[in-house]
PDB file of N, CA and C in Angstrom:
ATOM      1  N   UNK A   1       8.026 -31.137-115.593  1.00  0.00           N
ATOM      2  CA  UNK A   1       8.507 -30.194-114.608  1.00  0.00           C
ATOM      3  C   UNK A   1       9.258 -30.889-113.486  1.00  0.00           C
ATOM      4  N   UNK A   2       8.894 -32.169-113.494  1.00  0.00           N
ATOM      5  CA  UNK A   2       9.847 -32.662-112.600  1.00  0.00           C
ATOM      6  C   UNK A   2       9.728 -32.643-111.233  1.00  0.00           C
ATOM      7  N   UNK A   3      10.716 -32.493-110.374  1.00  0.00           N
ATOM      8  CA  UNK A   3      10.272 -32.055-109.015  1.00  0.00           C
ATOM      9  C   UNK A   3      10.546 -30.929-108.273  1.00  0.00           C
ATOM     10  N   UNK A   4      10.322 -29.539-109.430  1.00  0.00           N
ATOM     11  CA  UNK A   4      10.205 -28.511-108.985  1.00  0.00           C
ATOM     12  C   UNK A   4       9.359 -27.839-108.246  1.00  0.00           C
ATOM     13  N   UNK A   5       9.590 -27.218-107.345  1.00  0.00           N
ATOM     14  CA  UNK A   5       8.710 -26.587-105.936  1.00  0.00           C
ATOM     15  C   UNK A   5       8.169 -25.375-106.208  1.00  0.00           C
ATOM     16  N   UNK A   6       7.276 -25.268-106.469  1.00  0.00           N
ATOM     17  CA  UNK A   6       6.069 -23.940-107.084  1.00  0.00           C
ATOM     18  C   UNK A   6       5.861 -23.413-106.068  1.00  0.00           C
ATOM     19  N   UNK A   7       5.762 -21.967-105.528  1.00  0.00           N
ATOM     20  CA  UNK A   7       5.175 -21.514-104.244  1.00  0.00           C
ATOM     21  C   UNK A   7       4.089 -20.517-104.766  1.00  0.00           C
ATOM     22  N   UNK A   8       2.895 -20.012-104.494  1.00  0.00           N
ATOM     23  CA  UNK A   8       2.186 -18.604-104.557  1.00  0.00           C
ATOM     24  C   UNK A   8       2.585 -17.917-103.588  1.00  0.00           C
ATOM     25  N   UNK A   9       2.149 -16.874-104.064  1.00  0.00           N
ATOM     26  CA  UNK A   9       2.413 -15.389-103.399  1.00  0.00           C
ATOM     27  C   UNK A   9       2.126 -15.839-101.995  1.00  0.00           C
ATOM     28  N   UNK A  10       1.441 -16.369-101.464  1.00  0.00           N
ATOM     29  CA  UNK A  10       1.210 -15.884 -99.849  1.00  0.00           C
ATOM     30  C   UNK A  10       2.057 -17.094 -99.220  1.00  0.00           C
ATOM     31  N   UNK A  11       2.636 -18.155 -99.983  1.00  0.00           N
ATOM     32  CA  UNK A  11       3.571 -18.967 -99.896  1.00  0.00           C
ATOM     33  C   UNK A  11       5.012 -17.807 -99.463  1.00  0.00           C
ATOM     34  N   UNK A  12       5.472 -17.242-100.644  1.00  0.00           N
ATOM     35  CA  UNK A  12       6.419 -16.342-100.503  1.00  0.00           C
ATOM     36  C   UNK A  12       6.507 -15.623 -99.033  1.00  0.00           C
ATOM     37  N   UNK A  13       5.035 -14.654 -98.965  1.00  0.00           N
ATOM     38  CA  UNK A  13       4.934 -13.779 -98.017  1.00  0.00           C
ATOM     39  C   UNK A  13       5.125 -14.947 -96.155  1.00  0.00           C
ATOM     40  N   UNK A  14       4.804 -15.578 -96.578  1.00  0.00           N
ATOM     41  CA  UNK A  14       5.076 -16.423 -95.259  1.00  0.00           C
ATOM     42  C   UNK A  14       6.473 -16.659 -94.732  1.00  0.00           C
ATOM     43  N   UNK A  15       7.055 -17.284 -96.016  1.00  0.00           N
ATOM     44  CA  UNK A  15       8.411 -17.869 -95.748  1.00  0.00           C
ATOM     45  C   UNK A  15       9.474 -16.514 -95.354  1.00  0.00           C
ATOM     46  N   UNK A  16       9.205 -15.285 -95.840  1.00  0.00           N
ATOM     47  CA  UNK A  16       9.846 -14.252 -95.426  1.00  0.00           C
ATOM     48  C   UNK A  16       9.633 -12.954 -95.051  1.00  0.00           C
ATOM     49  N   UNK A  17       8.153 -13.556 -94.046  1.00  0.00           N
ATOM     50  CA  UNK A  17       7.298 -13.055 -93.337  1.00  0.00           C
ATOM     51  C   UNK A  17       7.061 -11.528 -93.637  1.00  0.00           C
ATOM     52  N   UNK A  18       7.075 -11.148 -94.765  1.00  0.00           N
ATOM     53  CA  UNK A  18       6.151  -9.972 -94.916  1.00  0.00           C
ATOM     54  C   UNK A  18       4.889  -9.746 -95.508  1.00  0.00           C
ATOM     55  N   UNK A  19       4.372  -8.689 -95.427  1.00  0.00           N
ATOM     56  CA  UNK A  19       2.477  -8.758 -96.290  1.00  0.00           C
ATOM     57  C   UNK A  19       2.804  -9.330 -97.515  1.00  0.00           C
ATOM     58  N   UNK A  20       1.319  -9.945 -97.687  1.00  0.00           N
ATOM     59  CA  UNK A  20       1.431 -10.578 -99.128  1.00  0.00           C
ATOM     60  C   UNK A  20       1.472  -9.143-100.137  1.00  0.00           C
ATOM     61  N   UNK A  21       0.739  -8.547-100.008  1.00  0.00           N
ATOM     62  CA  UNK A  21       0.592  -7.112-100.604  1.00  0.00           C
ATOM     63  C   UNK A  21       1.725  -6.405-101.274  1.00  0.00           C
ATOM     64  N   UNK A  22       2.877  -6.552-100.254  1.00  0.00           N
ATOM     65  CA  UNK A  22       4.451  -6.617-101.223  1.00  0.00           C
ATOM     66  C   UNK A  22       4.747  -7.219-101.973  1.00  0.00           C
ATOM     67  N   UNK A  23       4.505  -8.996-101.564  1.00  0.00           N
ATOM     68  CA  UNK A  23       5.037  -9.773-103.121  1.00  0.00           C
ATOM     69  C   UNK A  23       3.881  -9.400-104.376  1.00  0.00           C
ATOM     70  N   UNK A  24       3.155  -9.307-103.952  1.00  0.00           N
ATOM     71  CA  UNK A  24       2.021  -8.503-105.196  1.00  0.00           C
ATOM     72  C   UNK A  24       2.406  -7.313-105.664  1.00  0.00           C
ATOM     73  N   UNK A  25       3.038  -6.528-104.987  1.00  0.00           N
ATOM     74  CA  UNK A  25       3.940  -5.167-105.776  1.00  0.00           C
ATOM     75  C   UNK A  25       5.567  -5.048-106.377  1.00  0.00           C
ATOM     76  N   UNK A  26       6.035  -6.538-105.553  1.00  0.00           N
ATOM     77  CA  UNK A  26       7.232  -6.525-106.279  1.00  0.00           C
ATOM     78  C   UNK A  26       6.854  -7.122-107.882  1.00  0.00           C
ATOM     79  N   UNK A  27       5.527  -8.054-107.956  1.00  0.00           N
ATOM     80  CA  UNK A  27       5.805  -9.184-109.223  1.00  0.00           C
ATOM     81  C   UNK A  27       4.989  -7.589-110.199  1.00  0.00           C
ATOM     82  N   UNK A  28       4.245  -6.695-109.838  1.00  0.00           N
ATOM     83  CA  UNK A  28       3.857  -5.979-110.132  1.00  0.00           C
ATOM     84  C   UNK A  28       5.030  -4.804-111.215  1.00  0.00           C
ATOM     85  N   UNK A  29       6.202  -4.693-110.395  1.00  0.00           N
ATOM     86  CA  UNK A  29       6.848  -3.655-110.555  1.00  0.00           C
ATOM     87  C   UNK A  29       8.285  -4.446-110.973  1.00  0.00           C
ATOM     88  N   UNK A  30       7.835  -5.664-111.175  1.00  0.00           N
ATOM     89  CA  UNK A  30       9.512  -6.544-111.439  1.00  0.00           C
ATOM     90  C   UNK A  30      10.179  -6.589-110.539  1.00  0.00           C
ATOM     91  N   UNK A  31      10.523  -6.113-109.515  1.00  0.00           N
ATOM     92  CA  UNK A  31      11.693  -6.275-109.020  1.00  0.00           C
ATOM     93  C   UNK A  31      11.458  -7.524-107.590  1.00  0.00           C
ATOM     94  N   UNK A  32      10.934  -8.291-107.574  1.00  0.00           N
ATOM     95  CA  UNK A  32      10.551  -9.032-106.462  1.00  0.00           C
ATOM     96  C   UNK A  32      11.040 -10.316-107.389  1.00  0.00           C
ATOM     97  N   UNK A  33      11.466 -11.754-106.583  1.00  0.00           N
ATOM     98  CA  UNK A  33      11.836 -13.119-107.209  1.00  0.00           C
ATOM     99  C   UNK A  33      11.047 -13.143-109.137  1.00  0.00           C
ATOM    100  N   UNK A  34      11.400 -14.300-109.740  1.00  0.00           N
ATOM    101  CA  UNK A  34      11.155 -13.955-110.954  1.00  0.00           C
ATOM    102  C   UNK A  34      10.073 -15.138-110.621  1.00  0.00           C
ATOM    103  N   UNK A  35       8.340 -14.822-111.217  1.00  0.00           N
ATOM    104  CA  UNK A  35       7.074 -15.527-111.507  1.00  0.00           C
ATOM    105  C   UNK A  35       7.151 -15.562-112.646  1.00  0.00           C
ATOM    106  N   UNK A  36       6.104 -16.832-112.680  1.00  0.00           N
ATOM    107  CA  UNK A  36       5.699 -17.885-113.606  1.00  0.00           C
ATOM    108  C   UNK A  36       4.244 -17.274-113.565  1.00  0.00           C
ATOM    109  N   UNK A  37       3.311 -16.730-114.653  1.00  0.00           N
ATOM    110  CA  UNK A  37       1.634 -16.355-114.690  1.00  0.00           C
ATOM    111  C   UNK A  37       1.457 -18.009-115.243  1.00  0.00           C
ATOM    112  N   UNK A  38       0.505 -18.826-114.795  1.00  0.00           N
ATOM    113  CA  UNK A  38      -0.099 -20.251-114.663  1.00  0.00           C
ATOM    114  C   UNK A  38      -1.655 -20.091-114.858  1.00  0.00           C
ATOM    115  N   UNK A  39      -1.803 -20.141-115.890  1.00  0.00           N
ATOM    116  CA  UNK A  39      -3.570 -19.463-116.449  1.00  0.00           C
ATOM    117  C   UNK A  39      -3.569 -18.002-115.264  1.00  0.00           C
ATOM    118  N   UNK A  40      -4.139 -18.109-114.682  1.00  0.00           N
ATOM    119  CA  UNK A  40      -4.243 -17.182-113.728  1.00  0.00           C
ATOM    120  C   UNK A  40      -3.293 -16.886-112.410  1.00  0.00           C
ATOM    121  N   UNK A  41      -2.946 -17.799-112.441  1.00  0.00           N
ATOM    122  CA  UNK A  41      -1.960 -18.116-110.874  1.00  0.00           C
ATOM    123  C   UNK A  41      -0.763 -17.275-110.974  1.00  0.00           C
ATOM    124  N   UNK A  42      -0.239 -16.670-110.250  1.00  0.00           N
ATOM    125  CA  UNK A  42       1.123 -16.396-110.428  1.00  0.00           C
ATOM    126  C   UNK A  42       1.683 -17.429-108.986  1.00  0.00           C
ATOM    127  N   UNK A  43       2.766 -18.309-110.302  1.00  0.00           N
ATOM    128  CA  UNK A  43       3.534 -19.072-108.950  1.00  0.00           C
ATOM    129  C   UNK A  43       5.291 -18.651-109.295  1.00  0.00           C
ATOM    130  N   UNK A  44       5.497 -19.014-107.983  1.00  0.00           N
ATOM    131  CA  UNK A  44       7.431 -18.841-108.037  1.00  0.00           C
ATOM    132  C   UNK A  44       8.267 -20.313-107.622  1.00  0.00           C
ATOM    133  N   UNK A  45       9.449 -20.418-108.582  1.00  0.00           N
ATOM    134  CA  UNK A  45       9.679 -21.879-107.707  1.00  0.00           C
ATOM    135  C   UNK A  45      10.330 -21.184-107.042  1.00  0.00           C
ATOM    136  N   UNK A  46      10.588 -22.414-106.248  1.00  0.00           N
ATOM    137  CA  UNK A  46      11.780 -21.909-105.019  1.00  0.00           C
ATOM    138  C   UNK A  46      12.718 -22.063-105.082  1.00  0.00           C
ATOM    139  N   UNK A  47      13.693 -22.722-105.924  1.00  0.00           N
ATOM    140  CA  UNK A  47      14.894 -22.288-106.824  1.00  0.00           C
ATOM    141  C   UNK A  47      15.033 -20.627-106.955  1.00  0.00           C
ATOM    142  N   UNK A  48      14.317 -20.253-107.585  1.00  0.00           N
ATOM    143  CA  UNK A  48      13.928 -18.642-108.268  1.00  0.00           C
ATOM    144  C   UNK A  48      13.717 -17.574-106.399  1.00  0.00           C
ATOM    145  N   UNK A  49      13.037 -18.304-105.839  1.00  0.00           N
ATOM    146  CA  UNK A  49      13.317 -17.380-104.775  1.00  0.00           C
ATOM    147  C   UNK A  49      14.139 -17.832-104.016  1.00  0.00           C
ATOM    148  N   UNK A  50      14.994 -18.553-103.806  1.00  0.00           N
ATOM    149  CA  UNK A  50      16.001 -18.852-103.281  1.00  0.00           C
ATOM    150  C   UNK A  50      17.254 -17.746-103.463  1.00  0.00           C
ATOM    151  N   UNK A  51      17.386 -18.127-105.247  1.00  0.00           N
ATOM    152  CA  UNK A  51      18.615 -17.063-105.858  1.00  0.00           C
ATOM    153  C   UNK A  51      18.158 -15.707-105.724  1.00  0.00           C
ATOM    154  N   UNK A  52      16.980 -15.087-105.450  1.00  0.00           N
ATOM    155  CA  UNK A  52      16.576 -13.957-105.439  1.00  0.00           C
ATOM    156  C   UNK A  52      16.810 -12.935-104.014  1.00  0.00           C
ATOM    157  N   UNK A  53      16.813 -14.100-103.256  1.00  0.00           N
ATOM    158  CA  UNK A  53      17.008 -13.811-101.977  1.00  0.00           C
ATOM    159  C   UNK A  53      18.918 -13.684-101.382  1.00  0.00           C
ATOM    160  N   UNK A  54      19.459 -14.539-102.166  1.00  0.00           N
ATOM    161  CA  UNK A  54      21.104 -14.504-102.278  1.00  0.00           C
ATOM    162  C   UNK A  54      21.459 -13.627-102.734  1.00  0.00           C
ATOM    163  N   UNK A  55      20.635 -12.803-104.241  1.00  0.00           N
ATOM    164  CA  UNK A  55      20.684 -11.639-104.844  1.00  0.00           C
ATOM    165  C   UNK A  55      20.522 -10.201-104.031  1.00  0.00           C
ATOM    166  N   UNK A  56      20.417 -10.399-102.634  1.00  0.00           N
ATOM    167  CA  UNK A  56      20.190  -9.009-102.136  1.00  0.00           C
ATOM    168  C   UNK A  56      20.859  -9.270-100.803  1.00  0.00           C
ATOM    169  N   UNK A  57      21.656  -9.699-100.582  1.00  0.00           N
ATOM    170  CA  UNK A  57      22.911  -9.364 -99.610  1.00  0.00           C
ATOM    171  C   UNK A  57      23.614  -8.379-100.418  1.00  0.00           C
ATOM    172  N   UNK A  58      23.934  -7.869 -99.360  1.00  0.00           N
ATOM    173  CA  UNK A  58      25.227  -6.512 -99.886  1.00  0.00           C
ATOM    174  C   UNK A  58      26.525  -6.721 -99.956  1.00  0.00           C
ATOM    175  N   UNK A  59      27.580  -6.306-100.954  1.00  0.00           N
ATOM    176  CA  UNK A  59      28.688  -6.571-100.819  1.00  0.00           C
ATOM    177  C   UNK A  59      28.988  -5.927 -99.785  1.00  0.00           C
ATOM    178  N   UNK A  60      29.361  -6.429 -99.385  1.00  0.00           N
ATOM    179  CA  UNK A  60      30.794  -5.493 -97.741  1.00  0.00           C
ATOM    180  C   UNK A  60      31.923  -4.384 -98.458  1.00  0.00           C
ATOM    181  N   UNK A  61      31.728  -3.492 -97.618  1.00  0.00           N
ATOM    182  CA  UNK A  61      32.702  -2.270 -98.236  1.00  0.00           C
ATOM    183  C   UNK A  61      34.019  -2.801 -98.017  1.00  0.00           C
ATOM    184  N   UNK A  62      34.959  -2.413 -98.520  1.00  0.00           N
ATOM    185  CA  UNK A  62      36.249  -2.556 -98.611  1.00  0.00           C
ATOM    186  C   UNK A  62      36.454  -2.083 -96.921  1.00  0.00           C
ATOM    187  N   UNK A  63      37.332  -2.449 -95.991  1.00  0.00           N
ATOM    188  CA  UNK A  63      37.474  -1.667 -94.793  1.00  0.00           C
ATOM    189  C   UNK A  63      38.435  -0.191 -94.578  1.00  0.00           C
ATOM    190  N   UNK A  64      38.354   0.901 -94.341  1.00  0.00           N
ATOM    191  CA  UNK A  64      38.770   2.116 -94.754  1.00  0.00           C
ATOM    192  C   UNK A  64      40.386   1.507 -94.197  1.00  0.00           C
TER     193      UNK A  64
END
């Protein structure tokens, strides 16, 4: 694995300060960064939430 950066959920919820309870309903419902299940663990690298987080800026409207 190299020197890839694994975070857990309350890792996540810290770095972009919301309840952990969300990243538990996004990995729940898919749509939150993409997890890794680790016997029991669910971890995310931070590669994966990095691009996930680039993934939800909005395009800018065209200007009228």
């Amino acid at each position: 694995m190299g020197d890839t950066e694994w975070l857990g959920p309350k890792d996540v919820s810290d770095e972009l300060h919301i309840p952990i309870k969300t990243v538990y309903q996004w990995n729940s419902k898919g749509i939150g960064p993409r997890a890794a299940k680790i016997g029991r663990h669910v971890r995310y690298r931070r590669a994966d939430v990095e691009a996930w987080i680039e993934a939800q800026y909005a395009t800018p409207s065209p200007a009228a």
